[in-house]
C-alpha atoms as a PDB file:
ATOM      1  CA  UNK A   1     -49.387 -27.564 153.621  1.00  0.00           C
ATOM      2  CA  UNK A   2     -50.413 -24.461 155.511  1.00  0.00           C
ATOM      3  CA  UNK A   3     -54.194 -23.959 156.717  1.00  0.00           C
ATOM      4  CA  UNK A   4     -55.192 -20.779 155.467  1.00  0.00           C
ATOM      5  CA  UNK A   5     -57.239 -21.237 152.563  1.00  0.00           C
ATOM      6  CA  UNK A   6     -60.550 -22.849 153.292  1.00  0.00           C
ATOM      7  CA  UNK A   7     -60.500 -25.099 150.215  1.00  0.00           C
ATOM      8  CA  UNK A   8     -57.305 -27.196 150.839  1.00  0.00           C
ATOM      9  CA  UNK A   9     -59.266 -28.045 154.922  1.00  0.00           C
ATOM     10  CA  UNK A  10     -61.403 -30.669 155.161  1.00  0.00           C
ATOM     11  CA  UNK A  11     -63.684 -32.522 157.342  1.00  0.00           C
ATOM     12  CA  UNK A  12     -61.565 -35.979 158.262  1.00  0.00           C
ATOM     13  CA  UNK A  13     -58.438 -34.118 157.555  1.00  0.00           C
ATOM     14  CA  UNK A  14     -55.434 -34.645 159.925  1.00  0.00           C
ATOM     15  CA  UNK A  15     -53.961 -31.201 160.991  1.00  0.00           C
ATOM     16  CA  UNK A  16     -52.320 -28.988 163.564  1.00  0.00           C
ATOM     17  CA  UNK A  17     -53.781 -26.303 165.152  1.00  0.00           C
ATOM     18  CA  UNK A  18     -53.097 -23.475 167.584  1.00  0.00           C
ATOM     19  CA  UNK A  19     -56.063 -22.625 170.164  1.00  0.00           C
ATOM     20  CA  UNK A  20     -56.401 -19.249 171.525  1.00  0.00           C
ATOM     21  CA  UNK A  21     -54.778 -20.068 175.003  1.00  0.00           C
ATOM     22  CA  UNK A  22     -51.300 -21.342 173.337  1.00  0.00           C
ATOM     23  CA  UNK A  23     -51.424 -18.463 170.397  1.00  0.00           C
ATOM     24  CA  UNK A  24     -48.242 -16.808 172.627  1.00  0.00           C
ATOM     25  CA  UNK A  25     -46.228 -20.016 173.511  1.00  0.00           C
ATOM     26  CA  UNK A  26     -47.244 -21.590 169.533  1.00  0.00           C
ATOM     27  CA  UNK A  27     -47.695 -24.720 171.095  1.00  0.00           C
ATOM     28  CA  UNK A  28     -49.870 -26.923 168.539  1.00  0.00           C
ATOM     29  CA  UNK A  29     -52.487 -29.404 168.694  1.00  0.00           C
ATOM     30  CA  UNK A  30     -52.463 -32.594 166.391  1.00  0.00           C
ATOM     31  CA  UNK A  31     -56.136 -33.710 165.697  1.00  0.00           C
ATOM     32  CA  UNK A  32     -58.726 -34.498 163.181  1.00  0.00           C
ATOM     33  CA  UNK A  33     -61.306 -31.829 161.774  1.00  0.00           C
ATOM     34  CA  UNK A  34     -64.477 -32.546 162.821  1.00  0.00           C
ATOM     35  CA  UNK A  35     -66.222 -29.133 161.750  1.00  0.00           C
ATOM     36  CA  UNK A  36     -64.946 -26.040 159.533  1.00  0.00           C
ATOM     37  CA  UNK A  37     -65.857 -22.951 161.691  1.00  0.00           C
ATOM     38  CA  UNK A  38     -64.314 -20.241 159.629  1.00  0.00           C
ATOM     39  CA  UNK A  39     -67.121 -18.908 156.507  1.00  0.00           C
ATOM     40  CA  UNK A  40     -64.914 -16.876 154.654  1.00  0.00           C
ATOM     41  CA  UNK A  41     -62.319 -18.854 151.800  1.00  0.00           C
ATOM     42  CA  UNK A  42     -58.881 -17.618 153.365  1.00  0.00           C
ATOM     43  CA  UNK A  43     -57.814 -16.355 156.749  1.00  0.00           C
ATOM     44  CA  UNK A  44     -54.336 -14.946 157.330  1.00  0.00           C
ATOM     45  CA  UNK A  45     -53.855 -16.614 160.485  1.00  0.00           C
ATOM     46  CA  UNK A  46     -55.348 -19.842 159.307  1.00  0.00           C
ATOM     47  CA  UNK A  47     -59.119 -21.438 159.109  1.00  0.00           C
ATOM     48  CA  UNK A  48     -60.799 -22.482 162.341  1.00  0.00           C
ATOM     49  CA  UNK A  49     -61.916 -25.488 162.958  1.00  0.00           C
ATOM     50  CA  UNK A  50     -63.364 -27.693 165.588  1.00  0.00           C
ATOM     51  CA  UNK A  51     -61.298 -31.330 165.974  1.00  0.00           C
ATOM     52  CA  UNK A  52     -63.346 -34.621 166.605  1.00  0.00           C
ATOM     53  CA  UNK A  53     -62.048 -34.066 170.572  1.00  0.00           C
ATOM     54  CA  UNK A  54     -63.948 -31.398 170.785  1.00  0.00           C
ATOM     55  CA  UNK A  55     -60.150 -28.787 170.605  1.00  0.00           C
ATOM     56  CA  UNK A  56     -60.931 -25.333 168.598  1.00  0.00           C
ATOM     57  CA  UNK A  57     -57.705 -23.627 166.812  1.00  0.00           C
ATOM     58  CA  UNK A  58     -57.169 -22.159 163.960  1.00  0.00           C
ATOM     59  CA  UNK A  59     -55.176 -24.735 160.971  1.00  0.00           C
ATOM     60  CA  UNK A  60     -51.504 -24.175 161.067  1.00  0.00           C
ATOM     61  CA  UNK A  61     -50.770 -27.300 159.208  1.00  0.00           C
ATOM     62  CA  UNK A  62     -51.981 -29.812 157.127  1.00  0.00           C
ATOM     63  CA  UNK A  63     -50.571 -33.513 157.965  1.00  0.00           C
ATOM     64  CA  UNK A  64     -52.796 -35.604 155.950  1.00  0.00           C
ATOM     65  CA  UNK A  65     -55.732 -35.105 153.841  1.00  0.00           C
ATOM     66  CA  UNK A  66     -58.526 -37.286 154.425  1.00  0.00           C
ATOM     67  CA  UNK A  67     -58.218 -40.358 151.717  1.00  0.00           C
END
């Protein structure tokens, strides 16, 4: 499930993310959101978030939603 609408993130949820420093190689981050950081409902390149390791990316995937 892609990351770009705000909505479908959620706090606990299991996810992949990009950070700023790997945006040219793509190279993704597997984590658990901690915090949403993006306000608005959609972003084209996917909501950002902050992961319970303290990582900050913006959602590329969804892996599992929180149960």
């Amino acid at each position: 499930m892609s990351g770009q609408n705000r909505a479908s993130v959620t706090p606990g949820a299991k996810v992949s993310v990009v950070q700023k420093k790997d945006q040219q190689t793509g190279k993704l981050t597997e984590g658990v959101v901690k915090d949403l950081l993006t306000k608005s409902a959609t972003h084209p390149h996917g909501i950002k978030v902050r992961l319970e390791d303290g990582t900050v990316g913006r959602v590329k995937e969804i892996l599992d939603q929180k149960q």
